[in-house]
C-alpha atoms as a PDB file:
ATOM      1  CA  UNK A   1     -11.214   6.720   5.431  1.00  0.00           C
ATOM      2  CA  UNK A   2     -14.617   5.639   5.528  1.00  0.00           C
ATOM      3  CA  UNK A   3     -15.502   1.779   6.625  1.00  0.00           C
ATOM      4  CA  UNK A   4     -15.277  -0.575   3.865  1.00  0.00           C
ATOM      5  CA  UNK A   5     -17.193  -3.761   3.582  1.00  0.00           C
ATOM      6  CA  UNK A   6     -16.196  -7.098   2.229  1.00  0.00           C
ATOM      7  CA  UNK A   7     -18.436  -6.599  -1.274  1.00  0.00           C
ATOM      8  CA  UNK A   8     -16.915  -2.784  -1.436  1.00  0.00           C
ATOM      9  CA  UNK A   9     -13.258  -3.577  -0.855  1.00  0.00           C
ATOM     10  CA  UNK A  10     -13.661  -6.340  -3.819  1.00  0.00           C
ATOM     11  CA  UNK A  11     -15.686  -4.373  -6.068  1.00  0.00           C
ATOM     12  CA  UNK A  12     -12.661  -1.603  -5.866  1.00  0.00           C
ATOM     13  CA  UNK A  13      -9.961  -3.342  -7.875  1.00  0.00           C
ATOM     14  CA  UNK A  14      -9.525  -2.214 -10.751  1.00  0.00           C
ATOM     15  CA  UNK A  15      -5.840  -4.238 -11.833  1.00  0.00           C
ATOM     16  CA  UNK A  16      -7.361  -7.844 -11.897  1.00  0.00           C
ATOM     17  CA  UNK A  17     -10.285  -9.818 -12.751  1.00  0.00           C
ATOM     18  CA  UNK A  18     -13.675  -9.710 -11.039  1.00  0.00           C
ATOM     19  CA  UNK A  19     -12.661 -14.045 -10.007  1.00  0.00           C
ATOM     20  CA  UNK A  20      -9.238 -12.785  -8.802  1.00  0.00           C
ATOM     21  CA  UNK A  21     -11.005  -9.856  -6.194  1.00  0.00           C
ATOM     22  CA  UNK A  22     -13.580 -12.641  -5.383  1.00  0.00           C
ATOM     23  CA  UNK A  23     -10.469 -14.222  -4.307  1.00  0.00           C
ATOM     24  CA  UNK A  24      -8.559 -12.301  -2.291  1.00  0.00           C
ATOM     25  CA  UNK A  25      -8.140 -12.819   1.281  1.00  0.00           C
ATOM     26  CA  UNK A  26      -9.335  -9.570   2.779  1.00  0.00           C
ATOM     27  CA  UNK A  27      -8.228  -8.493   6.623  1.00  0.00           C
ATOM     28  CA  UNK A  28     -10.243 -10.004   9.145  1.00  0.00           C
ATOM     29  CA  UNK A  29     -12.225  -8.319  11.417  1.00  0.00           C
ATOM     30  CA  UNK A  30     -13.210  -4.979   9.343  1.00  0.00           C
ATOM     31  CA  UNK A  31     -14.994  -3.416  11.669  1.00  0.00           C
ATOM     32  CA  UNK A  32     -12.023  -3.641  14.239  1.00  0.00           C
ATOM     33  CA  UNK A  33      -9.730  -1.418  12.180  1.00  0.00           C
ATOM     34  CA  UNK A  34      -9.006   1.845  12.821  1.00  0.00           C
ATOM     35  CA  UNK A  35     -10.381   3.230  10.217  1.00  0.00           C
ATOM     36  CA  UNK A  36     -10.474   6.923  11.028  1.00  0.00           C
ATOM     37  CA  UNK A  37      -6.602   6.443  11.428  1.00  0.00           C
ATOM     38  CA  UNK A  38      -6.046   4.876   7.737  1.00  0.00           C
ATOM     39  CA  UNK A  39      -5.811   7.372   4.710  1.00  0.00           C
ATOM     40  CA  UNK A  40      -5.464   4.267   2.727  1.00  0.00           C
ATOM     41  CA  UNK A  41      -5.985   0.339   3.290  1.00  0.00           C
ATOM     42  CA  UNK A  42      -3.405  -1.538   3.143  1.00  0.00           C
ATOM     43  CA  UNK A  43      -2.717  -5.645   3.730  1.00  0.00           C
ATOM     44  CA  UNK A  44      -0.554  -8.744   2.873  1.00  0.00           C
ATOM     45  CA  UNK A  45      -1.888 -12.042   1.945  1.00  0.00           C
ATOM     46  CA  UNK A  46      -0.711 -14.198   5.293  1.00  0.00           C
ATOM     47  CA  UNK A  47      -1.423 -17.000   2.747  1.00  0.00           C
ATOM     48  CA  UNK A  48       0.422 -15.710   0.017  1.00  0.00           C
ATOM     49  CA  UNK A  49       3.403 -13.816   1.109  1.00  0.00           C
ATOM     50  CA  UNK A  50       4.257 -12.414  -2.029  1.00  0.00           C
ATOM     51  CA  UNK A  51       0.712 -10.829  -2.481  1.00  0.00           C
ATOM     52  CA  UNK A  52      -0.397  -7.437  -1.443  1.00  0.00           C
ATOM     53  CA  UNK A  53      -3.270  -4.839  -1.381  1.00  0.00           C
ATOM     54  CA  UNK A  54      -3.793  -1.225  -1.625  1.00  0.00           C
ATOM     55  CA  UNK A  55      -7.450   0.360  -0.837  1.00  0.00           C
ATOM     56  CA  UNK A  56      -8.088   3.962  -0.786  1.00  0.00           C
ATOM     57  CA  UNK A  57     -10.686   6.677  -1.912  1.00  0.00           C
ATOM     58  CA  UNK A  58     -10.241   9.071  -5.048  1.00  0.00           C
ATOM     59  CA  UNK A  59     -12.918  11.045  -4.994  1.00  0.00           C
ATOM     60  CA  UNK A  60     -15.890   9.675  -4.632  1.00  0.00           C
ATOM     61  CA  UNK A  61     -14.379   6.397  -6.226  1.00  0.00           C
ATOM     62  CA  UNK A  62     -13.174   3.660  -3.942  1.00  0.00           C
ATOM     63  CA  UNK A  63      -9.841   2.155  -5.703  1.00  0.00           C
ATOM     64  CA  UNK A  64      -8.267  -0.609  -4.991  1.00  0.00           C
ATOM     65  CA  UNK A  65      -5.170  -2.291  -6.547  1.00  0.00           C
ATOM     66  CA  UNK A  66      -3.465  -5.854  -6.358  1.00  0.00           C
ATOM     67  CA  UNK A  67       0.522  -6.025  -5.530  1.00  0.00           C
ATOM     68  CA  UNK A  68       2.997  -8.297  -5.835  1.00  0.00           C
ATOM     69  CA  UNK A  69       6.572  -8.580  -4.500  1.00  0.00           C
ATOM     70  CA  UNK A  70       8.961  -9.167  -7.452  1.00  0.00           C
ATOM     71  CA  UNK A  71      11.103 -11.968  -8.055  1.00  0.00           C
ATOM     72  CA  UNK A  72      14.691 -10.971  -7.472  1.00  0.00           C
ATOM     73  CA  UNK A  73      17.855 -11.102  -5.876  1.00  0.00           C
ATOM     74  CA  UNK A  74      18.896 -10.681  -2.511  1.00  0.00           C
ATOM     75  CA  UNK A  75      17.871  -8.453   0.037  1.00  0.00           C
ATOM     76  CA  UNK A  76      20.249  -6.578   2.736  1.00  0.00           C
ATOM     77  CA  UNK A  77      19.238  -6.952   6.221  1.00  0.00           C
ATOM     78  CA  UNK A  78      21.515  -4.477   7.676  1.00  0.00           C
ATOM     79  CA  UNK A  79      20.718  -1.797   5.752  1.00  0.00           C
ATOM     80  CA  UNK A  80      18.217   1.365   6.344  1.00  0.00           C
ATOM     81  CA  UNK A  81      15.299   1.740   3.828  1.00  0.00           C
ATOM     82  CA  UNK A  82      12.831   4.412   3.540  1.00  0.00           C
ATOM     83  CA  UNK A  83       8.901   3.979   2.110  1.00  0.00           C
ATOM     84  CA  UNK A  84       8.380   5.955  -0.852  1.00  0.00           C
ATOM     85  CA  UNK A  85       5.184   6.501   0.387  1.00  0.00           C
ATOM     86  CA  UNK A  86       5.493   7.654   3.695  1.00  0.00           C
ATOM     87  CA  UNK A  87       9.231   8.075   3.846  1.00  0.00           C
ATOM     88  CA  UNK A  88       9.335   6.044   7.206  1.00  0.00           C
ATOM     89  CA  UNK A  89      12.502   4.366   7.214  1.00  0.00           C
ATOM     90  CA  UNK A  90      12.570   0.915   8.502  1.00  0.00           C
ATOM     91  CA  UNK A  91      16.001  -1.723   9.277  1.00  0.00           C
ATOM     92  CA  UNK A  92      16.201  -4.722   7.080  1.00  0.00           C
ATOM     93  CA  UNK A  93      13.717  -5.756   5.091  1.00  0.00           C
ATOM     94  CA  UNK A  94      11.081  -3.494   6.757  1.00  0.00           C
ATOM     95  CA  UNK A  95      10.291  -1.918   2.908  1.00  0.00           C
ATOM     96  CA  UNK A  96       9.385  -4.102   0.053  1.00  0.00           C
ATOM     97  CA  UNK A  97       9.739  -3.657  -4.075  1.00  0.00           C
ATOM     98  CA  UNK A  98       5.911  -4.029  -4.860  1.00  0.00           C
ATOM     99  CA  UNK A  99       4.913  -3.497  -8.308  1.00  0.00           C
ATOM    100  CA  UNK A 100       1.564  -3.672  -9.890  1.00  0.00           C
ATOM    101  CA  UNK A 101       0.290  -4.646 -12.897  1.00  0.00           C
ATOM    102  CA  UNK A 102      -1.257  -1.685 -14.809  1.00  0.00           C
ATOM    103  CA  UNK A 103      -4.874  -1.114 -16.084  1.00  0.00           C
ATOM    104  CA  UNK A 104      -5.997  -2.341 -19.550  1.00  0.00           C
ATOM    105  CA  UNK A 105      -4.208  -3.548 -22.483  1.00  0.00           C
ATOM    106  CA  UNK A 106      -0.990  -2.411 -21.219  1.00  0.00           C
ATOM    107  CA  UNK A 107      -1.571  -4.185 -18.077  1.00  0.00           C
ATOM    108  CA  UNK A 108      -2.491  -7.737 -19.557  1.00  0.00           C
ATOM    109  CA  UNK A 109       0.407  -7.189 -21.869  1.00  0.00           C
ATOM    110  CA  UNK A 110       2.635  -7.568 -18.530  1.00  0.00           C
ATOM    111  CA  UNK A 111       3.459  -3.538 -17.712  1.00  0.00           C
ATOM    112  CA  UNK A 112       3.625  -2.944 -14.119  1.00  0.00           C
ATOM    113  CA  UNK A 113       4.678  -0.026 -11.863  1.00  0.00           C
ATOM    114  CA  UNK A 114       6.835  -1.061  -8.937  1.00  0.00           C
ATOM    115  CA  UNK A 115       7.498   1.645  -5.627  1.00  0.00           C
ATOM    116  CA  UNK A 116       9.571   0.326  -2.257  1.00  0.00           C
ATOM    117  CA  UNK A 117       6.504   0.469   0.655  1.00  0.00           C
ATOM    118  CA  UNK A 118       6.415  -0.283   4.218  1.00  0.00           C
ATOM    119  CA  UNK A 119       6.376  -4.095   3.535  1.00  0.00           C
ATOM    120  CA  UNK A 120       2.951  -4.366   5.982  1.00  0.00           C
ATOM    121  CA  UNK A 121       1.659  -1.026   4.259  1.00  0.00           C
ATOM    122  CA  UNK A 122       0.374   0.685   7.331  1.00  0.00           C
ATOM    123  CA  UNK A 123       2.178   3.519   6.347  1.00  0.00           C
ATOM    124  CA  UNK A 124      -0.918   5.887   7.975  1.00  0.00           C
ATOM    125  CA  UNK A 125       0.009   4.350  11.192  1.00  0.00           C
ATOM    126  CA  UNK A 126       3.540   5.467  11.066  1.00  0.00           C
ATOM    127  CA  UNK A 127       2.830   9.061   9.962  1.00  0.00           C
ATOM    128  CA  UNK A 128       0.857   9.181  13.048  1.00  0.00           C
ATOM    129  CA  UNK A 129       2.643   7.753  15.259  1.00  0.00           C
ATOM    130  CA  UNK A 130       0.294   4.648  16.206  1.00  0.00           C
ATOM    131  CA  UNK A 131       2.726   1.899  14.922  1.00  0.00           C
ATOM    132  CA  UNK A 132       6.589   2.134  15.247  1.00  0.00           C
ATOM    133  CA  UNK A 133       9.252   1.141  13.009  1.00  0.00           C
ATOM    134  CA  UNK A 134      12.054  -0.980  14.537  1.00  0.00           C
ATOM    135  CA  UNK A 135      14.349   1.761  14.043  1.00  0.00           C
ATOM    136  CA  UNK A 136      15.769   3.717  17.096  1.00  0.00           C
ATOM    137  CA  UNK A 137      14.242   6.738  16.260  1.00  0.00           C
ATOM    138  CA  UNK A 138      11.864   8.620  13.418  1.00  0.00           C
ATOM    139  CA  UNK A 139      13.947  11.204  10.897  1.00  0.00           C
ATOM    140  CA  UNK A 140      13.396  14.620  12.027  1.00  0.00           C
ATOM    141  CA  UNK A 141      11.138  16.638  10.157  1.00  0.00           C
ATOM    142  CA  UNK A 142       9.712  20.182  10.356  1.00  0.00           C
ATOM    143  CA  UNK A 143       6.565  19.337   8.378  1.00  0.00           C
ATOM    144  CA  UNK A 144       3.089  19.244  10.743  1.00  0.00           C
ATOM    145  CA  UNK A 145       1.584  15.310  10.757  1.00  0.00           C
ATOM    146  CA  UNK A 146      -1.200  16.867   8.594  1.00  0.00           C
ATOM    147  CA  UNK A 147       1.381  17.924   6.280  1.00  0.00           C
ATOM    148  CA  UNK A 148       3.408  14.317   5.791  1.00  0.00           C
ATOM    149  CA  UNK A 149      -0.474  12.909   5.429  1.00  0.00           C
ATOM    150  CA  UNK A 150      -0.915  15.394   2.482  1.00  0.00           C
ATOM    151  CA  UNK A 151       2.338  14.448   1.240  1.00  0.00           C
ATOM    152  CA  UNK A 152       1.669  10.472   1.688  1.00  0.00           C
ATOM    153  CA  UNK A 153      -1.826  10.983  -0.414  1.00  0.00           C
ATOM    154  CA  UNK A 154       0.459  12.669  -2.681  1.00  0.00           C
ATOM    155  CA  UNK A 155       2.779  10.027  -3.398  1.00  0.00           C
ATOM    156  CA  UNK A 156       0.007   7.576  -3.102  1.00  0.00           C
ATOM    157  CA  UNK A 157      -2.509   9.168  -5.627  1.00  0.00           C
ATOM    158  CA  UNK A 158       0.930   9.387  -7.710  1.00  0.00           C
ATOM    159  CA  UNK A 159       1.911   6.195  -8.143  1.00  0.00           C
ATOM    160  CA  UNK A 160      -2.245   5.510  -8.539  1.00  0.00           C
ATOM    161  CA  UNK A 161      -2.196   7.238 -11.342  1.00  0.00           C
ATOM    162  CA  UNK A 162       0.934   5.377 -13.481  1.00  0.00           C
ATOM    163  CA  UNK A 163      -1.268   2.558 -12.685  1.00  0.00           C
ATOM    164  CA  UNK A 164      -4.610   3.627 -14.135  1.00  0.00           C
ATOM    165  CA  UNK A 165      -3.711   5.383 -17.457  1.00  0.00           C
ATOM    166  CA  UNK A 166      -2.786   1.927 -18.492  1.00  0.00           C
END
């Protein structure tokens, strides 16, 4: 992924209102991420827990969405989970329920699309090995990394598009 700046990353959402992206608490230090390394940028609001966000390119179209954790029940902290993105499977509560609100009228109307995610949504990092998940070990696959990054995308660009035809 190419470098994003502060005005780019806001001007990208496209699930809430120019005030709400003027809002958002964006990652600090920009230029310090690895950018060639993320497919996709993703972050949680340290300020708001229950807040996430999802940056990526389609196309020639920088996209961006706003996520939120769910109100629910209880959550298991013993059992294994697996990202729906990245199918990295993580102990506990190492995968979150986001959902987010969809484009348009069916958005403001209260439709969202939920998918379980690595809860800190560096799921790049973990198909590449450059962040770990607490488990012991990774599942065993026979696919290439450049094959579970086409896959990822996939999934990504998938549940993108559930979110955009509104």
């Amino acid at each position: 992924m190419e470098p994003l700046g502060d005005n780019a990353i806001r001007a990208s959402f496209v699930n809430c209102s120019k005030g709400e992206a003027r809002r958002i608490n964006l990652p600090r230090e920009l230029a310090e991420l690895p950018w060639s390394d993320l497919d996709f940028l993703g972050w949680r609001d340290p300020g708001a827990p229950d807040r996430g966000y999802l940056v990526t390119q389609r196309g020639e179209q920088t996209v961006g969405i706003t996520l939120r954790v769910p109100q629910g029940g209880p959550r298991s902290f013993t059992k294994t989970t697996m990202c729906s993105f990245c199918l990295t499977g993580h102990p506990g509560s190492g995968v979150s329920l986001l959902a987010a609100r969809k484009v348009g009228a069916s958005g403001r109307d209260g439709n969202t699309v939920g998918a379980y995610m690595c809860a800190d949504l560096a799921c790049p990092l973990y198909v590449r090995g450059k962040k770990q998940s607490a488990l012991v070990h990774r599942y065993k696959e026979s696919l290439s990394v450049e094959e579970r990054l086409a896959r990822m995308q996939g999934n990504v660009d998938e549940f993108l598009d559930k979110i955009l035809q509104g």
